[in-house]
C-alpha atoms as a PDB file:
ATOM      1  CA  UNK A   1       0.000   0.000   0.000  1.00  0.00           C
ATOM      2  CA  UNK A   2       1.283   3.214  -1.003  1.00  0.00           C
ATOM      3  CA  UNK A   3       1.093   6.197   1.650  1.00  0.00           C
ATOM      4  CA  UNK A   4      -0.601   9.052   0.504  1.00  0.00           C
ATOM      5  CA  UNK A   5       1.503  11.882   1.697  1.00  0.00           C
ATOM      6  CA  UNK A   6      -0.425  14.947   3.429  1.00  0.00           C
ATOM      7  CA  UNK A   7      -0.639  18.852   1.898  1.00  0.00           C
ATOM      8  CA  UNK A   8       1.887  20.730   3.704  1.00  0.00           C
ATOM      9  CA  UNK A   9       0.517  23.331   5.798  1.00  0.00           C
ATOM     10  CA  UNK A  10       0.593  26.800   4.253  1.00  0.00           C
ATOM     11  CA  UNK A  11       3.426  28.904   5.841  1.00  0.00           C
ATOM     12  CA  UNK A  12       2.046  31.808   7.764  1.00  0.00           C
ATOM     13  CA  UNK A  13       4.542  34.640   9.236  1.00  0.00           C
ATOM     14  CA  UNK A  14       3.930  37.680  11.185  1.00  0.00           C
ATOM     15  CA  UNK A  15       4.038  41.101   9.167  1.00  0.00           C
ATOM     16  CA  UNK A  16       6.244  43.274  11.282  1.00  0.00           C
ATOM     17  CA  UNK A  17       4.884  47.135  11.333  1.00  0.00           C
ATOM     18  CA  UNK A  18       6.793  49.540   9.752  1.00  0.00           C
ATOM     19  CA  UNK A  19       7.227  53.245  11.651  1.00  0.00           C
ATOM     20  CA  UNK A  20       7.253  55.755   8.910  1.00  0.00           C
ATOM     21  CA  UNK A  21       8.554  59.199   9.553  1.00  0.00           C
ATOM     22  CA  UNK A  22       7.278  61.417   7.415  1.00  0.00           C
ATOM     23  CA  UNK A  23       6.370  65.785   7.384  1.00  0.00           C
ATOM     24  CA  UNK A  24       3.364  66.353   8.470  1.00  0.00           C
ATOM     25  CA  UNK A  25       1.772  67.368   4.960  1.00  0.00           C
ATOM     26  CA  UNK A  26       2.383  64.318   3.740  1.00  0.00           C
ATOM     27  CA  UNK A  27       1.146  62.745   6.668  1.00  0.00           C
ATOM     28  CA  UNK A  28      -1.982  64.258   6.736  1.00  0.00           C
ATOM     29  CA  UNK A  29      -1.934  63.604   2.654  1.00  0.00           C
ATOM     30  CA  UNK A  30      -2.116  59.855   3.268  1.00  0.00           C
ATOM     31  CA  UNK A  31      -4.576  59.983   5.847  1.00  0.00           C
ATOM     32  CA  UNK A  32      -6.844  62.607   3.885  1.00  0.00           C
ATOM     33  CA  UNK A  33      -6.341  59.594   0.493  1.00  0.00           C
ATOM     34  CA  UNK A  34      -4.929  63.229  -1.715  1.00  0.00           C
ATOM     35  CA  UNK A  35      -1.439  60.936  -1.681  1.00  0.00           C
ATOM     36  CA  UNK A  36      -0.950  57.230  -2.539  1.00  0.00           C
ATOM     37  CA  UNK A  37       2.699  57.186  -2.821  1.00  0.00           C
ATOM     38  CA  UNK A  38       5.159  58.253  -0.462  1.00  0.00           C
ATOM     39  CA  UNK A  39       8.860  58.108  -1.719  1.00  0.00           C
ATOM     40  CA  UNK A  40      11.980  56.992  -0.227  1.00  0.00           C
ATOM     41  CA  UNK A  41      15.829  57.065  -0.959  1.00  0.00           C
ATOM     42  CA  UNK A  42      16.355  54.059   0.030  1.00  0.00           C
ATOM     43  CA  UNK A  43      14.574  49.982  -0.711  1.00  0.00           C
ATOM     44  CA  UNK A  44      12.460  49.266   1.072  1.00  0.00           C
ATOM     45  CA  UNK A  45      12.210  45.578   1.433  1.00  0.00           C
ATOM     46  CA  UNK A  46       8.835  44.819   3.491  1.00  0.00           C
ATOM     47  CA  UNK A  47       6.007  42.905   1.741  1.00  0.00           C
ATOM     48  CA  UNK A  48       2.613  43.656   0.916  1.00  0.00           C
ATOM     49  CA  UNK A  49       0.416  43.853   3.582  1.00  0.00           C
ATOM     50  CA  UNK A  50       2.940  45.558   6.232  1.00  0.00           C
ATOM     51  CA  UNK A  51       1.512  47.939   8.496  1.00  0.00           C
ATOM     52  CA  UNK A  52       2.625  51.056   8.545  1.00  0.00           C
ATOM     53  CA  UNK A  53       2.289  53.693  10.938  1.00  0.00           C
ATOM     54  CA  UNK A  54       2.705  57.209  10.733  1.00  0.00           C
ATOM     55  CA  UNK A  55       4.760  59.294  12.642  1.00  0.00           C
ATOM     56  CA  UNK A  56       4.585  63.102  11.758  1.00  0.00           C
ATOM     57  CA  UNK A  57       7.559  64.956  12.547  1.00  0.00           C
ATOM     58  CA  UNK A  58       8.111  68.716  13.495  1.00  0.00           C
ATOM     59  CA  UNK A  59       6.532  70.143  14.513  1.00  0.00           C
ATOM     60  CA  UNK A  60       3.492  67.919  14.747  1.00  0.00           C
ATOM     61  CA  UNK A  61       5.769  64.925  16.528  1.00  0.00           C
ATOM     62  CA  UNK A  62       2.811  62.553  17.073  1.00  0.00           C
ATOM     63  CA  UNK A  63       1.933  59.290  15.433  1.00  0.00           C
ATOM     64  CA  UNK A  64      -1.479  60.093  13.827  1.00  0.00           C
ATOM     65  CA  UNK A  65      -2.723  57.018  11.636  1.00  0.00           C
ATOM     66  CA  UNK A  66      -1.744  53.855   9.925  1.00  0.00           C
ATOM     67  CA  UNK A  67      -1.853  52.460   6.470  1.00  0.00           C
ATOM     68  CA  UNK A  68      -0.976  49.130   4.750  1.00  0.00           C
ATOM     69  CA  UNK A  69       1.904  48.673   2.362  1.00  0.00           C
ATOM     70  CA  UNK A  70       0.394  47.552  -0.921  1.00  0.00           C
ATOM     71  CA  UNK A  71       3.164  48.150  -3.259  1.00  0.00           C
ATOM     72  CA  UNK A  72       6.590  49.068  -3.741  1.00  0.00           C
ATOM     73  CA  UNK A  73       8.589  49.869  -7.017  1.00  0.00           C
ATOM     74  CA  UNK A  74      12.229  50.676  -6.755  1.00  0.00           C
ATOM     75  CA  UNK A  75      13.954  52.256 -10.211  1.00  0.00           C
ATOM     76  CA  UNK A  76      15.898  55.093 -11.220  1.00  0.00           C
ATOM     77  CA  UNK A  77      13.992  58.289  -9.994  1.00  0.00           C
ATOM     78  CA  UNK A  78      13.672  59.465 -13.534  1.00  0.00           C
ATOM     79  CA  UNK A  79      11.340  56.180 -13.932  1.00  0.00           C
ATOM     80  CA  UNK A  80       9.635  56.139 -10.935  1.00  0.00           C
ATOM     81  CA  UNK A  81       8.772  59.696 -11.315  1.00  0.00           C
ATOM     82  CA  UNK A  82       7.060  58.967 -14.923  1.00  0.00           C
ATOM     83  CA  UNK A  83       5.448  56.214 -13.214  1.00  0.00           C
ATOM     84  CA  UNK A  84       4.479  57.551  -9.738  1.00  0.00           C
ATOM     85  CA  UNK A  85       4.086  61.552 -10.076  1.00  0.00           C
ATOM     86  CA  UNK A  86       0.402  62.049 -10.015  1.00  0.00           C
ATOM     87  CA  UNK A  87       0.169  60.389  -6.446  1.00  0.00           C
ATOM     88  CA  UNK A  88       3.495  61.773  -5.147  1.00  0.00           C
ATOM     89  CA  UNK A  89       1.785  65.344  -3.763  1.00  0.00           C
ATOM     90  CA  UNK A  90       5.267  67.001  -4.734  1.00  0.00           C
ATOM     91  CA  UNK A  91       6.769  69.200  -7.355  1.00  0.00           C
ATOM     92  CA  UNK A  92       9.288  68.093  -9.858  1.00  0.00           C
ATOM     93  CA  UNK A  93      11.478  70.830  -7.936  1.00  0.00           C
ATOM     94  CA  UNK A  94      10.673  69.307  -4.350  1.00  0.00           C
ATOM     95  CA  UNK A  95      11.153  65.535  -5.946  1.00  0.00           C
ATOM     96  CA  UNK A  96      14.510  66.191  -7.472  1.00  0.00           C
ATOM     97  CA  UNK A  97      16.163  68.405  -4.350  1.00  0.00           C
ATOM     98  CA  UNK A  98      15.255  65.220  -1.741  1.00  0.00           C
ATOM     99  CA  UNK A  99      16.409  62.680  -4.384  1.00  0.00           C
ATOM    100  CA  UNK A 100      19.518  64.468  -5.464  1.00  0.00           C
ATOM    101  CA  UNK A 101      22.669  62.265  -5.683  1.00  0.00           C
ATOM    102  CA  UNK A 102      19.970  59.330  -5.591  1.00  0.00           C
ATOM    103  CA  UNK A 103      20.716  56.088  -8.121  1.00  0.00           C
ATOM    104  CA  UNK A 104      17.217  54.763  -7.617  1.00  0.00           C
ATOM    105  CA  UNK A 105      14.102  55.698  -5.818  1.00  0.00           C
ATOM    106  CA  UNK A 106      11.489  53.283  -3.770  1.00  0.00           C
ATOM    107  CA  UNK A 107       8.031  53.971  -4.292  1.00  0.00           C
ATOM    108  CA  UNK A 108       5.864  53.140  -1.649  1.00  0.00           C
ATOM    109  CA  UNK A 109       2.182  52.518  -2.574  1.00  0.00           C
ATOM    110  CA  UNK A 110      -0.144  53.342   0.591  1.00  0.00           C
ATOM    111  CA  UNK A 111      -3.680  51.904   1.088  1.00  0.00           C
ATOM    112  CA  UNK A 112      -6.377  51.769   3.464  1.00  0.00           C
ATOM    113  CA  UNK A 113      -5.259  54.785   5.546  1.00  0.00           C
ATOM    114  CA  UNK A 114      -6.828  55.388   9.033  1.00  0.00           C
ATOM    115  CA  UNK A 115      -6.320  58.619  11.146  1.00  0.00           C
ATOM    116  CA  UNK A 116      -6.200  58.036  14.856  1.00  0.00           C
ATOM    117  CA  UNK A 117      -8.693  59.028  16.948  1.00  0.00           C
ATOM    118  CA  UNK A 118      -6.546  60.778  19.268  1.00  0.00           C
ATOM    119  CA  UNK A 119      -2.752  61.134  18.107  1.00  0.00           C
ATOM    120  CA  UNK A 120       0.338  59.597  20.064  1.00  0.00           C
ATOM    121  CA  UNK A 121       2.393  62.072  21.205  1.00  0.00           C
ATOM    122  CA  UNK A 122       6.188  61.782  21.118  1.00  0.00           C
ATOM    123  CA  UNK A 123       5.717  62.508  25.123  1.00  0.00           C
ATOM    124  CA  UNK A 124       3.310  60.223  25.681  1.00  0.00           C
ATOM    125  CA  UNK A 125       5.400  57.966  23.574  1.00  0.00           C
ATOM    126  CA  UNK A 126       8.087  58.519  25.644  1.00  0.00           C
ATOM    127  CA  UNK A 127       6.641  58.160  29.123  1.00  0.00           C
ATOM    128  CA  UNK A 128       6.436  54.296  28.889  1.00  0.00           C
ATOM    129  CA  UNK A 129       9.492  53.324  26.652  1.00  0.00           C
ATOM    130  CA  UNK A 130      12.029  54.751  24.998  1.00  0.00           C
ATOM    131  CA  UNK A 131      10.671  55.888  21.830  1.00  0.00           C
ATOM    132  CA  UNK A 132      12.476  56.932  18.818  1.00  0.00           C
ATOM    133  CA  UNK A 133      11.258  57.897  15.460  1.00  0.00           C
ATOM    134  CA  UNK A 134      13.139  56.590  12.560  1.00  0.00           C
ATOM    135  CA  UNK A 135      14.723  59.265  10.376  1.00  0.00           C
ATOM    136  CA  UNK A 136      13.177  57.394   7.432  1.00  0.00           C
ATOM    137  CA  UNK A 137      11.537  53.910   8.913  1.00  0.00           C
ATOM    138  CA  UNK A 138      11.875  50.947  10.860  1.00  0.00           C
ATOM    139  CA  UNK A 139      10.482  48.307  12.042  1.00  0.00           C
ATOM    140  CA  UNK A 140       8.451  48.220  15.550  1.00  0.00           C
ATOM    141  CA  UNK A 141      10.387  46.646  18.223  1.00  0.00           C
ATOM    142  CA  UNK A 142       9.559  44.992  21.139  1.00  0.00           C
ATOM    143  CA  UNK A 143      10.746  47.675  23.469  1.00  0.00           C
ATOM    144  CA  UNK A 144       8.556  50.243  21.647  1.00  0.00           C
ATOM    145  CA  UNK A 145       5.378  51.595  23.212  1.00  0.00           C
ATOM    146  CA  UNK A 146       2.507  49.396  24.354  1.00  0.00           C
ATOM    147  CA  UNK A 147       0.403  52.003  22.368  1.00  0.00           C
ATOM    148  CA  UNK A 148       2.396  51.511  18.869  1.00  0.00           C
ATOM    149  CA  UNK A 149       1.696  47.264  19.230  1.00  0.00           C
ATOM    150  CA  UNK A 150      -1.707  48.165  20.316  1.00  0.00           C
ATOM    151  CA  UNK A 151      -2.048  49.221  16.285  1.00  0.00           C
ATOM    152  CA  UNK A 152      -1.256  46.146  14.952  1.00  0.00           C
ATOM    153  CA  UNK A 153      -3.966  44.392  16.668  1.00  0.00           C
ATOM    154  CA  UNK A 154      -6.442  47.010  15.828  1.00  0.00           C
END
């Protein structure tokens, strides 16, 4: 008798979050659905379906919402801009001064964007842990605030 051997299992893995620095306007962009790309220098490597969440920087210096990852293109900036421009919210003057001295661009594609309630302050932030926003992004950690994992299960 032969053995009939079973379906493997499908592989399931946990999505770390993604803190996302970003200015205010283009904060409040994502959240408002006016921008659906948000650019980056560098790759960015996390897969579809990463949360993000958005920290607003000065002066604002709260994390205000989340989004989810749902793309990401990485080219020369000349490309991505003909690709990406309409849903940047920047000039071609703004685009080209931050990706000056740039080889390639990431685009980020942003979805389902939700503005908190009530924002996290970097003080609050602060008062449990020691909190500190990425100059570009990084991933969560365990040692950052109970109020930052609290998003992920929302």
């Amino acid at each position: 008798m032969t053995a009939i051997a079973a379906e493997p299992e499908p592989q399931t893995f946990l999505l770390r979050p993604l803190v996302l620095s970003l200015r205010p306007r283009f904060a409040d962009a994502i959240l408002d659905g006016t921008k659906t790309v948000e650019l980056r220098r560098t790759r960015l490597s996390a897969p579809s379906g990463t949360l993000l969440i958005l920290y607003a920087s000065t002066p604002v210096m709260a994390v205000i919402g989340t989004a989810i990852l749902a793309d990401r293109d990485t080219d020369t900036p000349s490309r991505i801009w003909r690709r990406h421009r309409p849903n940047l919210s920047l000039t071609k003057a703004e685009y080209d001064a931050y990706l000056a001295g740039a080889s390639t661009a990431t685009a980020v594609t942003v979805a389902s964007p939700q503005r908190l309630p009530e924002p996290h302050t970097l003080a609050a932030l602060r008062t449990r842990a020691t909190f500190r926003p990425p100059q570009s992004f990084r991933y969560l950690s365990d040692q950052d605030p109970v109020q930052l994992h609290d998003l992920e299960r929302s």
